[in-house]
Protein backbone atom coordinates (compact mmCIF):
# COMPACT_ATOMS: atom_id res chain seq x y z
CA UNK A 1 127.28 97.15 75.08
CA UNK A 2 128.19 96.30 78.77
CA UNK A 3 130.97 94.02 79.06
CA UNK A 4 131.68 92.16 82.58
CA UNK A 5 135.28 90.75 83.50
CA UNK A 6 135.01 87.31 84.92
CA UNK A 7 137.37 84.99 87.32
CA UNK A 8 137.70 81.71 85.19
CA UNK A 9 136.97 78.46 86.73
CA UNK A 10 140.20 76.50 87.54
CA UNK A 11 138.87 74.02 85.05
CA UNK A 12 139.30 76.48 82.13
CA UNK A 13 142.13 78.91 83.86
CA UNK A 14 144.99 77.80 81.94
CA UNK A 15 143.17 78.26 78.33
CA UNK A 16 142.20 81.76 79.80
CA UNK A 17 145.85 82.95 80.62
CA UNK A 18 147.12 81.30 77.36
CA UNK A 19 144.57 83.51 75.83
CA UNK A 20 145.90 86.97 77.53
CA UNK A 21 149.41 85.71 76.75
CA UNK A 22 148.52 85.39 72.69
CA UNK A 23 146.68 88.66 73.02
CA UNK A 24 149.98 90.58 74.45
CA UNK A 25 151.71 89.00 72.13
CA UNK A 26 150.11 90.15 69.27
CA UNK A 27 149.40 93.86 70.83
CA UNK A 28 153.19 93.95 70.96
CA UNK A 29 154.45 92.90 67.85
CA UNK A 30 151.67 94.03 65.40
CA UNK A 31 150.51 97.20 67.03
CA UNK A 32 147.30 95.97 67.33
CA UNK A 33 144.53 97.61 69.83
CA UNK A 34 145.13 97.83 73.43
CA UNK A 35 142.14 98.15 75.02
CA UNK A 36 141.81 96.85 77.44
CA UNK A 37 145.40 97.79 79.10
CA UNK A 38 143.35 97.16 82.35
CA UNK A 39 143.78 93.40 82.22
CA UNK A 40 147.10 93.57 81.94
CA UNK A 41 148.27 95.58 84.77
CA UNK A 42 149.78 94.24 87.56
């Protein structure tokens, strides 16, 4: 499966960083999967 990382529209950009924010979140405090740590490097 190829995946492809996207820029969201500024229309749906909000939704998309409350969606990386949820994701951490959860990465964090149930140990879930990781991948992919790319995203979230700064």
């Amino acid at each position: 499966m190829n995946i492809a990382l996207i820029k969201p529209s500024e229309e749906n950009k909000a939704k998309f960083i409350e969606m990386l924010d949820e994701w951490k979140h959860d990465i964090e405090t149930n140990h879930t999967n990781p991948s992919p740590r790319r995203i979230f490097r700064s």
